[in-house]
C-alpha atoms as a PDB file:
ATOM      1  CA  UNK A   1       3.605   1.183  -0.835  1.00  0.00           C
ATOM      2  CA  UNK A   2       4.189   4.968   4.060  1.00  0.00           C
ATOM      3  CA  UNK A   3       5.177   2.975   1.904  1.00  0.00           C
ATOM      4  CA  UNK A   4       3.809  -0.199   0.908  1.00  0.00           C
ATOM      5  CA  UNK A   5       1.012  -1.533   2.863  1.00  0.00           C
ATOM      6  CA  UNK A   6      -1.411  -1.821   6.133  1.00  0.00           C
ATOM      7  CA  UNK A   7      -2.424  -4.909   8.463  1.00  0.00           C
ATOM      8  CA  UNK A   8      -4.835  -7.749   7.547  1.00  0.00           C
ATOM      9  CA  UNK A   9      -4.916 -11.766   7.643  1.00  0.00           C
ATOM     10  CA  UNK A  10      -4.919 -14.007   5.004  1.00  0.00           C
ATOM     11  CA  UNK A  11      -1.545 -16.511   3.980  1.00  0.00           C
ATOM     12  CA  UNK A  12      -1.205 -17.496   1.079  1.00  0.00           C
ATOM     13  CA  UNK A  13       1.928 -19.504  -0.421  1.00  0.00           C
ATOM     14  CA  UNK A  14       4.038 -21.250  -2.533  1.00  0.00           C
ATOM     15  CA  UNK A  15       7.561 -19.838  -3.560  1.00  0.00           C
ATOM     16  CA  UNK A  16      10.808 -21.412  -4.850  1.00  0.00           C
ATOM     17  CA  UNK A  17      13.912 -20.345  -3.581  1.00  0.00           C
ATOM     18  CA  UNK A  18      17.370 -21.019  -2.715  1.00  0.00           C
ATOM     19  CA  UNK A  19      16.133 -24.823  -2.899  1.00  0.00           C
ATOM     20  CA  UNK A  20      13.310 -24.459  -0.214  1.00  0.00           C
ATOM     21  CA  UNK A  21       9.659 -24.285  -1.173  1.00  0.00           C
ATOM     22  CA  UNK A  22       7.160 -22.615   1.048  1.00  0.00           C
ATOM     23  CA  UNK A  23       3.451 -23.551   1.379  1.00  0.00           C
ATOM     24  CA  UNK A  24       2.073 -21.085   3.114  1.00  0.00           C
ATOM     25  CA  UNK A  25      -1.190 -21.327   4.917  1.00  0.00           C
ATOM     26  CA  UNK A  26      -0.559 -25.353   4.381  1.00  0.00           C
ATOM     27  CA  UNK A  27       2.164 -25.288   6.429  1.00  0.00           C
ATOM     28  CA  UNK A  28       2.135 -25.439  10.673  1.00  0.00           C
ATOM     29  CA  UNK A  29       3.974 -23.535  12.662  1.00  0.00           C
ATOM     30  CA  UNK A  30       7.312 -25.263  13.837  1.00  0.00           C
ATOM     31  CA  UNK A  31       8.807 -25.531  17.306  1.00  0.00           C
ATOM     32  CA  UNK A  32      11.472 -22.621  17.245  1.00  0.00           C
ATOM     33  CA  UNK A  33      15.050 -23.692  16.992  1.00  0.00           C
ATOM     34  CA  UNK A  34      17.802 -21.805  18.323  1.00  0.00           C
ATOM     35  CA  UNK A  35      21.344 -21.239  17.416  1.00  0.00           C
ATOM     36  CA  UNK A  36      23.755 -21.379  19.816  1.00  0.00           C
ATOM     37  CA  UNK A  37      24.474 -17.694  19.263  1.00  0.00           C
ATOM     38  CA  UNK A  38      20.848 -17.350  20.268  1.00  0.00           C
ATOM     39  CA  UNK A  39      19.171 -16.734  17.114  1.00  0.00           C
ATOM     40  CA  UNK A  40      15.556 -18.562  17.029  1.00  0.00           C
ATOM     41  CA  UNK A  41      14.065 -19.368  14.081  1.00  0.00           C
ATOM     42  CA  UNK A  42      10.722 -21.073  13.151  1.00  0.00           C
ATOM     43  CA  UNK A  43      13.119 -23.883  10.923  1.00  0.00           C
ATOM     44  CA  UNK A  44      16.512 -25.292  11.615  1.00  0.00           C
ATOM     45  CA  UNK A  45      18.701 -23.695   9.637  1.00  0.00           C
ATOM     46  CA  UNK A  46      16.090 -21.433   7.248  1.00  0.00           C
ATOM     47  CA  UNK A  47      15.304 -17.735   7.599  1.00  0.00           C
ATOM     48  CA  UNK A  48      11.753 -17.880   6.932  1.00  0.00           C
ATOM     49  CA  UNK A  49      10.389 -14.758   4.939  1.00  0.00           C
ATOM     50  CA  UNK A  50       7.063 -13.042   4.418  1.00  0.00           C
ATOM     51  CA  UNK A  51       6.731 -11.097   1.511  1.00  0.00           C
ATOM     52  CA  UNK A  52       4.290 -10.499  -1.234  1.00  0.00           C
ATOM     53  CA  UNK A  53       5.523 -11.036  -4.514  1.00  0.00           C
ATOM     54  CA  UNK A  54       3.494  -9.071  -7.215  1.00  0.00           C
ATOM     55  CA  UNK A  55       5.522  -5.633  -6.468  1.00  0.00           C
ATOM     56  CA  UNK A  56       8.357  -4.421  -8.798  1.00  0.00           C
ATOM     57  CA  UNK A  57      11.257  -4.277  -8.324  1.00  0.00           C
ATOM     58  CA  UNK A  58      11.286  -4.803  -4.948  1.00  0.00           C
ATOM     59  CA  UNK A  59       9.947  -8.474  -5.570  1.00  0.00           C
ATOM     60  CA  UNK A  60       8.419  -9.955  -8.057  1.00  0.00           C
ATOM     61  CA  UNK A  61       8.542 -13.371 -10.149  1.00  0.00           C
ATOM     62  CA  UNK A  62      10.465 -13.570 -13.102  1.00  0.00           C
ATOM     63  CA  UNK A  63       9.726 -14.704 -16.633  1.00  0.00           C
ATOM     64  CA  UNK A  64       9.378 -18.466 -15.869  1.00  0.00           C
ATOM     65  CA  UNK A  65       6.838 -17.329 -13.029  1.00  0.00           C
ATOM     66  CA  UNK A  66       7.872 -18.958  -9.759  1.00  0.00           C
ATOM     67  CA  UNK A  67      11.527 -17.739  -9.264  1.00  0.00           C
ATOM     68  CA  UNK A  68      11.265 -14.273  -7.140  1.00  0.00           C
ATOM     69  CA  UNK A  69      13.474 -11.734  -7.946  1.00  0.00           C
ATOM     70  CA  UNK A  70      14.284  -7.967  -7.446  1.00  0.00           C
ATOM     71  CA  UNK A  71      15.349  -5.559  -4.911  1.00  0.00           C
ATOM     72  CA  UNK A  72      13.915  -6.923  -1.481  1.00  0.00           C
ATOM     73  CA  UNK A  73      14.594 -10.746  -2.616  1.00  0.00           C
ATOM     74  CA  UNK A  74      18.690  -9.940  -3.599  1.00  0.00           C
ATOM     75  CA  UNK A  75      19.000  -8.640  -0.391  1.00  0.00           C
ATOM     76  CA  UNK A  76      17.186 -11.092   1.524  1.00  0.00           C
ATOM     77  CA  UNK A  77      19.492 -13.406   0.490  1.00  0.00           C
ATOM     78  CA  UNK A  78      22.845 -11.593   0.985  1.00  0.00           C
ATOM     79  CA  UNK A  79      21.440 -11.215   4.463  1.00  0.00           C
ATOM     80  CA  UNK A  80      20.984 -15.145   4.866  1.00  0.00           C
ATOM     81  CA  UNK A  81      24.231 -15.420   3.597  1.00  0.00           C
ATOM     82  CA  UNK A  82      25.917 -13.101   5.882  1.00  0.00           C
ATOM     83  CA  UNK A  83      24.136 -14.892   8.825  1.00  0.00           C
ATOM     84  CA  UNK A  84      24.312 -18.397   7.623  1.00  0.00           C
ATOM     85  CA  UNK A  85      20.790 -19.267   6.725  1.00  0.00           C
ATOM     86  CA  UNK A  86      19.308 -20.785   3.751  1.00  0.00           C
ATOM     87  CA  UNK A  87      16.577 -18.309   2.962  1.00  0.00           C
ATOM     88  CA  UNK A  88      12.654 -19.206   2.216  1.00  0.00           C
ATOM     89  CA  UNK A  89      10.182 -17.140   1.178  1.00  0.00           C
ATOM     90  CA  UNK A  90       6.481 -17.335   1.762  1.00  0.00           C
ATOM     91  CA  UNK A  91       4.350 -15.744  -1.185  1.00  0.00           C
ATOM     92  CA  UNK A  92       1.801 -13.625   1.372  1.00  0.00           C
ATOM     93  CA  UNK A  93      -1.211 -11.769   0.684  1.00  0.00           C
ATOM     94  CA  UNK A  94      -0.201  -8.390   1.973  1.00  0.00           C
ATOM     95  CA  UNK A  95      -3.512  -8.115   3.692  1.00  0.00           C
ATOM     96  CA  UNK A  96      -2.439 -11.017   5.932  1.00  0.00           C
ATOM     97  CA  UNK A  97       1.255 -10.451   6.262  1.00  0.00           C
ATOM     98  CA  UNK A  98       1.490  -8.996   9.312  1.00  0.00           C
ATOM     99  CA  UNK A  99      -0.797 -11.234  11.228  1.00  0.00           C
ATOM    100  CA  UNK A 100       1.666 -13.786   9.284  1.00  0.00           C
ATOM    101  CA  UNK A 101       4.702 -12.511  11.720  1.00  0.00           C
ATOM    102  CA  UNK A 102       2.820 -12.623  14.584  1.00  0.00           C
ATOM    103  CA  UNK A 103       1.218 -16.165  14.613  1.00  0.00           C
ATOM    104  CA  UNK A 104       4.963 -17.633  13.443  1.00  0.00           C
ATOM    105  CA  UNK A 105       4.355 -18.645   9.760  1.00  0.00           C
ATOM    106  CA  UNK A 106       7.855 -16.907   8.870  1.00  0.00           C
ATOM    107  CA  UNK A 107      10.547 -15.191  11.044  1.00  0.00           C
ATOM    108  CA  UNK A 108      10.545 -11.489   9.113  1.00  0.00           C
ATOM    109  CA  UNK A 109       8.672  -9.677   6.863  1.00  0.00           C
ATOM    110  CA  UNK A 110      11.079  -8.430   3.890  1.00  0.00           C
ATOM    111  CA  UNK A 111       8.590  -6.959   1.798  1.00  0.00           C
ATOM    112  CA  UNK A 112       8.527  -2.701   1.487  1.00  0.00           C
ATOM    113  CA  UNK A 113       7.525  -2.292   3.918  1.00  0.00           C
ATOM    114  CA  UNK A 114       6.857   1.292   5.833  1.00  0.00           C
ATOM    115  CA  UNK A 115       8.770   1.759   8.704  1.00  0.00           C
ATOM    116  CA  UNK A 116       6.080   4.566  10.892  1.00  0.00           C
ATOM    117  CA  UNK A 117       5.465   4.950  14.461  1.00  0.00           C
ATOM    118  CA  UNK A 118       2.163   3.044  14.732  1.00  0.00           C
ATOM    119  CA  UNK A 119       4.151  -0.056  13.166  1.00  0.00           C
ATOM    120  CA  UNK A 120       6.641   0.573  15.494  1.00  0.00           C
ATOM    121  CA  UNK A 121       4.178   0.031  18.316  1.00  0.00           C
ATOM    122  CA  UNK A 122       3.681  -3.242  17.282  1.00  0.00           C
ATOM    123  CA  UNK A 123       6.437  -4.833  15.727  1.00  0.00           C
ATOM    124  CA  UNK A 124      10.300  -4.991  15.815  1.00  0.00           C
ATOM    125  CA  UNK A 125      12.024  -3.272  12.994  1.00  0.00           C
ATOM    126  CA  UNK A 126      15.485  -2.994  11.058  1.00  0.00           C
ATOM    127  CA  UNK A 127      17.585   0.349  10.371  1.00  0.00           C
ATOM    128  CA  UNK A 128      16.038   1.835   7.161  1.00  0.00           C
ATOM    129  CA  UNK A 129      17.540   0.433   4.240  1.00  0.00           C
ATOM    130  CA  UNK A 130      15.904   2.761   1.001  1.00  0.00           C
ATOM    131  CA  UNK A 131      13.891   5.285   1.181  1.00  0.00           C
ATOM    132  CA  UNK A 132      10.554   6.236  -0.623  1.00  0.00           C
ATOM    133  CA  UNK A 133       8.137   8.697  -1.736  1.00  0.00           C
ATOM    134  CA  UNK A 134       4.882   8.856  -3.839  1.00  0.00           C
ATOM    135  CA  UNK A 135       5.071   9.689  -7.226  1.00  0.00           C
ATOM    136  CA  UNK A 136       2.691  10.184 -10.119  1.00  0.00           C
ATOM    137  CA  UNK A 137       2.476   8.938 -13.511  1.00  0.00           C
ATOM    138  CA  UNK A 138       0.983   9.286 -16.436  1.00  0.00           C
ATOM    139  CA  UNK A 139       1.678   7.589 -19.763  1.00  0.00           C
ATOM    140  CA  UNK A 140       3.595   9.659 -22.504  1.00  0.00           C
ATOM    141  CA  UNK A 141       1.494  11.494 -25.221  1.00  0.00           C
ATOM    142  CA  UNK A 142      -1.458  11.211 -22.911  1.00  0.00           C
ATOM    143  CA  UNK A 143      -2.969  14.896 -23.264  1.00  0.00           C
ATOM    144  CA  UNK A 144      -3.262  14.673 -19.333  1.00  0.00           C
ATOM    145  CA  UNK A 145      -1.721  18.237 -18.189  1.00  0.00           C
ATOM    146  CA  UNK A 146      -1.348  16.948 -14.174  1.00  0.00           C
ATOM    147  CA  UNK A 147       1.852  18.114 -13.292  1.00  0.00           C
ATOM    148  CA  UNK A 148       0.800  16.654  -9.098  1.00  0.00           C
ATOM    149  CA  UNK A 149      -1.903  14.731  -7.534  1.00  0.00           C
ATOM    150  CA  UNK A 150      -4.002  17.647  -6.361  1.00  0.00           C
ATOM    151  CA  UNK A 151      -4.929  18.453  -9.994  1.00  0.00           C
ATOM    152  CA  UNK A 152      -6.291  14.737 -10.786  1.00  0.00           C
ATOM    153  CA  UNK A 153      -9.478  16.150 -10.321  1.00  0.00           C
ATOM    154  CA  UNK A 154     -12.015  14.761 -12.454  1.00  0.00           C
ATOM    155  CA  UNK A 155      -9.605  11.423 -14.019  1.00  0.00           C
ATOM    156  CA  UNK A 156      -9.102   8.083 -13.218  1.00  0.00           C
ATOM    157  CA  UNK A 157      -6.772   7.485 -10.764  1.00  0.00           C
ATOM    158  CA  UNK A 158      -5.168   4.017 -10.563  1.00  0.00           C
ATOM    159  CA  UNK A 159      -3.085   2.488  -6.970  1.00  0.00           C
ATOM    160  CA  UNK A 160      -2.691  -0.470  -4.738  1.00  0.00           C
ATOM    161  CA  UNK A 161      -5.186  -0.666  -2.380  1.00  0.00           C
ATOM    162  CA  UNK A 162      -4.210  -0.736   1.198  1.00  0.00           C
ATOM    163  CA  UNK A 163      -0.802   1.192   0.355  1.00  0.00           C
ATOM    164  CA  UNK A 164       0.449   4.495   1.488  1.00  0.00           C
ATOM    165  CA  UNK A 165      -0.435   5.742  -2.114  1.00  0.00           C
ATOM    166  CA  UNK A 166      -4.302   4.562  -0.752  1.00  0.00           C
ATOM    167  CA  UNK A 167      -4.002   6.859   2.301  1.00  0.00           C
ATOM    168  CA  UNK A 168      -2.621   9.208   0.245  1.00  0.00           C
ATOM    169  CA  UNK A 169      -5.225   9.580  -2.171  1.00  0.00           C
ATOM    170  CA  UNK A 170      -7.980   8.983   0.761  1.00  0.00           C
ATOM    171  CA  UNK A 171      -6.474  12.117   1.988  1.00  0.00           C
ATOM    172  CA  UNK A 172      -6.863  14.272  -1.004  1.00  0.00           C
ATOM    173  CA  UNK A 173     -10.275  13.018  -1.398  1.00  0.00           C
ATOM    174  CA  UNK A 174     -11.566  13.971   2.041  1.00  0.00           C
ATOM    175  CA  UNK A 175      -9.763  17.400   1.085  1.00  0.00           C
ATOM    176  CA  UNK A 176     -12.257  17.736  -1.891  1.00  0.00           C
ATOM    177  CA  UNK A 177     -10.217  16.363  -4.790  1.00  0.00           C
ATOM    178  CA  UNK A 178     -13.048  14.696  -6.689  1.00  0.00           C
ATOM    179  CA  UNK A 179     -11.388  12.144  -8.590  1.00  0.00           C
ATOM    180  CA  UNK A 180     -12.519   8.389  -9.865  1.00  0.00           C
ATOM    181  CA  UNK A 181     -10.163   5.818  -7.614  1.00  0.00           C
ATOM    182  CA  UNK A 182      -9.365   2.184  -9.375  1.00  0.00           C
ATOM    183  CA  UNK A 183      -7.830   0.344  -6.238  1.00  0.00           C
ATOM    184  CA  UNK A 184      -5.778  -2.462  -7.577  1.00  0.00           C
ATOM    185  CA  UNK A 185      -4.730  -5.665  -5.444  1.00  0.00           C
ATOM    186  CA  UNK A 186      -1.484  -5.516  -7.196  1.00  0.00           C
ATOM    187  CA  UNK A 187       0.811  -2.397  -8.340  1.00  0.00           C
ATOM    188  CA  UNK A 188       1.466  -4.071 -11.652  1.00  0.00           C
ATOM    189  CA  UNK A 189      -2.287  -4.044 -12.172  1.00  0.00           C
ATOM    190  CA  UNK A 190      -2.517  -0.423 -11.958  1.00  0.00           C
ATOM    191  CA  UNK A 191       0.773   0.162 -15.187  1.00  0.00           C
ATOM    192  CA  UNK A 192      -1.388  -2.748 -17.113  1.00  0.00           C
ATOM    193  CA  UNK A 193      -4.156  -0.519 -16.879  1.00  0.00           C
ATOM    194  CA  UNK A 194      -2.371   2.597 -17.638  1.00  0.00           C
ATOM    195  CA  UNK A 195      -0.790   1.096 -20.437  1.00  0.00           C
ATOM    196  CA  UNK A 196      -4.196   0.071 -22.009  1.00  0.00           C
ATOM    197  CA  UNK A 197      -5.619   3.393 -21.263  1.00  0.00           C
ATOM    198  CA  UNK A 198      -7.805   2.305 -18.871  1.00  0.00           C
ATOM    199  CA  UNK A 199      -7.114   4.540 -16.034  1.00  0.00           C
ATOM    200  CA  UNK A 200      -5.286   8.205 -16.525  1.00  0.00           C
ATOM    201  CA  UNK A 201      -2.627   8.218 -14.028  1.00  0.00           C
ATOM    202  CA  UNK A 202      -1.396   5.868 -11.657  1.00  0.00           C
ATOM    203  CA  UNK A 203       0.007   7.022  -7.852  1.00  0.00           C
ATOM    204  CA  UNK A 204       2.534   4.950  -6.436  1.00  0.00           C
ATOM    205  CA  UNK A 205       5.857   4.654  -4.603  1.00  0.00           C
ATOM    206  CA  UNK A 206       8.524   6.428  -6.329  1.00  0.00           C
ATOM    207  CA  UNK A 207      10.963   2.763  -6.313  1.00  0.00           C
ATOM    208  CA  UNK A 208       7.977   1.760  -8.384  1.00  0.00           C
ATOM    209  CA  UNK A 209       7.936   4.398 -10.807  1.00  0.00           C
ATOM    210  CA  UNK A 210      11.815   4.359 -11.155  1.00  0.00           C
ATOM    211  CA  UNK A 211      11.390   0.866 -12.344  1.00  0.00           C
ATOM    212  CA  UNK A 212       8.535   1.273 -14.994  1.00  0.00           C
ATOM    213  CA  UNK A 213       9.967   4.318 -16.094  1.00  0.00           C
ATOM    214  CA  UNK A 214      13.282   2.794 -16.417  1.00  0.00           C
ATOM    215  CA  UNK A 215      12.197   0.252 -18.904  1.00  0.00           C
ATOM    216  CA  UNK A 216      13.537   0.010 -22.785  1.00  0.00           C
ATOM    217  CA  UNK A 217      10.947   2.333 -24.557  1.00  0.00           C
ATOM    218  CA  UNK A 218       8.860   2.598 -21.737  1.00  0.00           C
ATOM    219  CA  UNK A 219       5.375   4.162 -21.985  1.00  0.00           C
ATOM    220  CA  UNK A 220       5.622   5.972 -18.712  1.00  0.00           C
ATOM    221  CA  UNK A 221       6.384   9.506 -17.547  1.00  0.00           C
ATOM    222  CA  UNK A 222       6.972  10.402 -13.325  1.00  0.00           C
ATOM    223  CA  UNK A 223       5.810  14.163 -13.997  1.00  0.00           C
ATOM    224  CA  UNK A 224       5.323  14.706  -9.800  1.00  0.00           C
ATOM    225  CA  UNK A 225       7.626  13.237  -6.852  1.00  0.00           C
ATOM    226  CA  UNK A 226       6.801  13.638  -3.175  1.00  0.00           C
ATOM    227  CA  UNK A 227       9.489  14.379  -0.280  1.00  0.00           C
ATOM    228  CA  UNK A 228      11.578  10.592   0.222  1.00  0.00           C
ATOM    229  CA  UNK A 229      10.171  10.728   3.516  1.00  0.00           C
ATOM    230  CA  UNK A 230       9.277   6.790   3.899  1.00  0.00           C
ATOM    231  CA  UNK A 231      12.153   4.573   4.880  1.00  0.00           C
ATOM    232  CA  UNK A 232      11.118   1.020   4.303  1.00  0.00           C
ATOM    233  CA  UNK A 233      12.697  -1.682   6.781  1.00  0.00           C
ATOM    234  CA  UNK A 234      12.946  -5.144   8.037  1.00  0.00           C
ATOM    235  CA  UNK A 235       9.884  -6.063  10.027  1.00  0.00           C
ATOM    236  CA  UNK A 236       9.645  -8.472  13.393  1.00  0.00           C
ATOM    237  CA  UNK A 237       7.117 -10.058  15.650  1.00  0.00           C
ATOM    238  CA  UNK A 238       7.396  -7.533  18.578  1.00  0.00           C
ATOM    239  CA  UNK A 239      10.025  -8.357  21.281  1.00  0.00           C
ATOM    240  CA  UNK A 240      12.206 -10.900  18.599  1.00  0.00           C
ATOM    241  CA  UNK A 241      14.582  -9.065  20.015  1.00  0.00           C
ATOM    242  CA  UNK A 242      18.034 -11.669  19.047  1.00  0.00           C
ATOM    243  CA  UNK A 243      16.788 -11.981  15.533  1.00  0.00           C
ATOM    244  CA  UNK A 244      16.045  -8.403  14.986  1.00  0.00           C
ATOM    245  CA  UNK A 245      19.756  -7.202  16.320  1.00  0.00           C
ATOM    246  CA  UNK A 246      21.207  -9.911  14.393  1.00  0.00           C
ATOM    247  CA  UNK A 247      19.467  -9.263  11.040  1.00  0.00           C
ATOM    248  CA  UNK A 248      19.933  -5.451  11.604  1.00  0.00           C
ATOM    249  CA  UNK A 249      24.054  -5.910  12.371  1.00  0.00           C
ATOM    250  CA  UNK A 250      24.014  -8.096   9.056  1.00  0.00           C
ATOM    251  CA  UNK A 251      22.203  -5.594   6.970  1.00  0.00           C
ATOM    252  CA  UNK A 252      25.068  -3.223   8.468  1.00  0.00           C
ATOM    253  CA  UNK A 253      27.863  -4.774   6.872  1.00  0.00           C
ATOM    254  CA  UNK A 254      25.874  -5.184   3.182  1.00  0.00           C
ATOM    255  CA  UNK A 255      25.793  -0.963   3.639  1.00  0.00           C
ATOM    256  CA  UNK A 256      29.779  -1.408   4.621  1.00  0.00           C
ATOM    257  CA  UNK A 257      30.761  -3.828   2.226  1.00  0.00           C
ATOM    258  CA  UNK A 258      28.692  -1.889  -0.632  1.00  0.00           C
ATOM    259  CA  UNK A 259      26.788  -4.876  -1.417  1.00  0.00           C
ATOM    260  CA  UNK A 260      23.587  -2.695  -0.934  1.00  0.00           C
ATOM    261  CA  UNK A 261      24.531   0.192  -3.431  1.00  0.00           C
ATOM    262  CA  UNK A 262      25.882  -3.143  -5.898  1.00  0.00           C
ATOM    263  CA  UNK A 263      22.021  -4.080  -5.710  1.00  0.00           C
ATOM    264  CA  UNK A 264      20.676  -1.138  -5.736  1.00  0.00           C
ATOM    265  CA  UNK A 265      22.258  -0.076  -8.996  1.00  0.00           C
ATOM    266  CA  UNK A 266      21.780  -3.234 -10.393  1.00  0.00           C
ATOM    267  CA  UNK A 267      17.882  -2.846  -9.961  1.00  0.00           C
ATOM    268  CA  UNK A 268      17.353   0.607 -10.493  1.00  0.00           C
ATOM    269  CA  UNK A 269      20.728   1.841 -12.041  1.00  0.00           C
ATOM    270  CA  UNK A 270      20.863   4.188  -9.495  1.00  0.00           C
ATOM    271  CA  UNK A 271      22.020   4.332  -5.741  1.00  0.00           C
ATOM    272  CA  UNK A 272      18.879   4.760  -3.789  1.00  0.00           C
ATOM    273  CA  UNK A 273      20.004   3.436  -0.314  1.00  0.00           C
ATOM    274  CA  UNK A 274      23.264   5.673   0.588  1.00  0.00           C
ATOM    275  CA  UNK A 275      21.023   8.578   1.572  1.00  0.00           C
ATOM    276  CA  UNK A 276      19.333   6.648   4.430  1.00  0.00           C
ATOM    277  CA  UNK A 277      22.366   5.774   6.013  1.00  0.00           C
END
């Protein structure tokens, strides 16, 4: 999802959690407040977070629709625990999440996203906390013999659009893989269309696929894994220098306390994280 996602600028908003709604492109940017161990923050108080919710596991709502949950969203808030913030998210459009950042409408973005050296350019980032991959799948009993993407040729191929498993596919395609792309704004999109036999095979990032697989009597097969070479991390406005150190020491101690392999296994009963550390 590289992992999740490239740059754009929309906000949108409106998220429950820990007692603090957001409004996104509603709300104005505060006057910073700082701590007197020098953390600023856009609130008093509130670690302000972009993400886009739509993306299992790593967040997503659950059943009554406006409570986020999963991976990124557990350990947002162990984080604003550790550091003493109540934690707010802000529902974001992940075309306009970066711009987001950078014009002050939350502090972070935790939200998969891709930690590579053209993001790295531009914005402050965390340690690595997981690491990634693409991965295909297919739905069970399909017919479809694919055992990788370079033999898609000729099917259906659903992913989120704007995503590493976009550049990805772009990449195959300008290396003559003639294939039919279904760009999805959202990941579950693509396993909704799967499931209905829609599209033949969706490309994503393996956390994804570990999740849908995962499920009781799941539909899905992963039949192809890439190299885990994405690390996803904790994304700043460039030169938030306090906050980013401070956040970064925090999600330290979650690795030292085992608080992220807890989560981890929780989500996708596996450890996922340990390796990047």
């Amino acid at each position: 999802m590289n992992l999740k996602k490239m740059t754009g600028m929309a906000l949108a908003a409106l998220v429950l959690v820990s007692g603090v709604f957001a409004g996104g492109n509603r709300d104005k940017p505060q006057q910073p407040s700082t701590r007197a161990d020098g953390i600023t923050t856009i609130t008093p108080g509130v670690l302000t977070i972009g993400i886009e919710i739509g993306y299992p596991p790593m967040e997503y709502f659950d059943m009554d629709g406006t409570t986020p949950i999963g991976f990124d969203v557990e350990m947002a808030n162990a984080l604003g625990a550790k550091l003493g913030f109540t934690v707010k998210f802000v529902d974001t459009a992940w075309d306009g999440i970066f711009a987001g950042v950078n014009t002050g409408k939350y502090d972070l973005i935790i939200s998969a996203v891709t930690i590579t050296d053209e993001r790295l350019r531009a914005f402050n980032f965390t340690k690595s906390y997981i690491a990634n991959t693409q991965a295909l799948v297919l739905s069970k009993n399909s017919g479809i013999t694919a055992k990788n993407p370079e033999e898609l040729g000729g099917l259906d191929v659903a992913y989120q659009a704007e995503t590493a498993s976009d550049v990805y596919m772009t990449t195959l395609a300008g290396q003559g893989l003639e294939f039919t792309p279904r760009e999805y704004d959202k990941v579950l999109n693509c396993f909704d269309e799967l499931k209905l036999g829609r599209v033949s095979a969706v490309v994503c990032d393996s956390v994804v696929a570990f999740y849908y697989a995962a499920q009781t009597n799941s539909p899905f097969d992963i039949v192809w894994q890439g190299e885990a070479d994405e690390k996803l991390g904790i994304c700043f406005k460039k030169g938030n220098d306090p906050l980013t150190a401070a956040v970064d020491k925090a999600l330290d101690e979650l690795f030292a306390d085992g608080t992220m392999v807890t989560i981890s296994k929780k989500i996708f009963g596996r450890d996922l994280v340990t390796s990047v550390r």
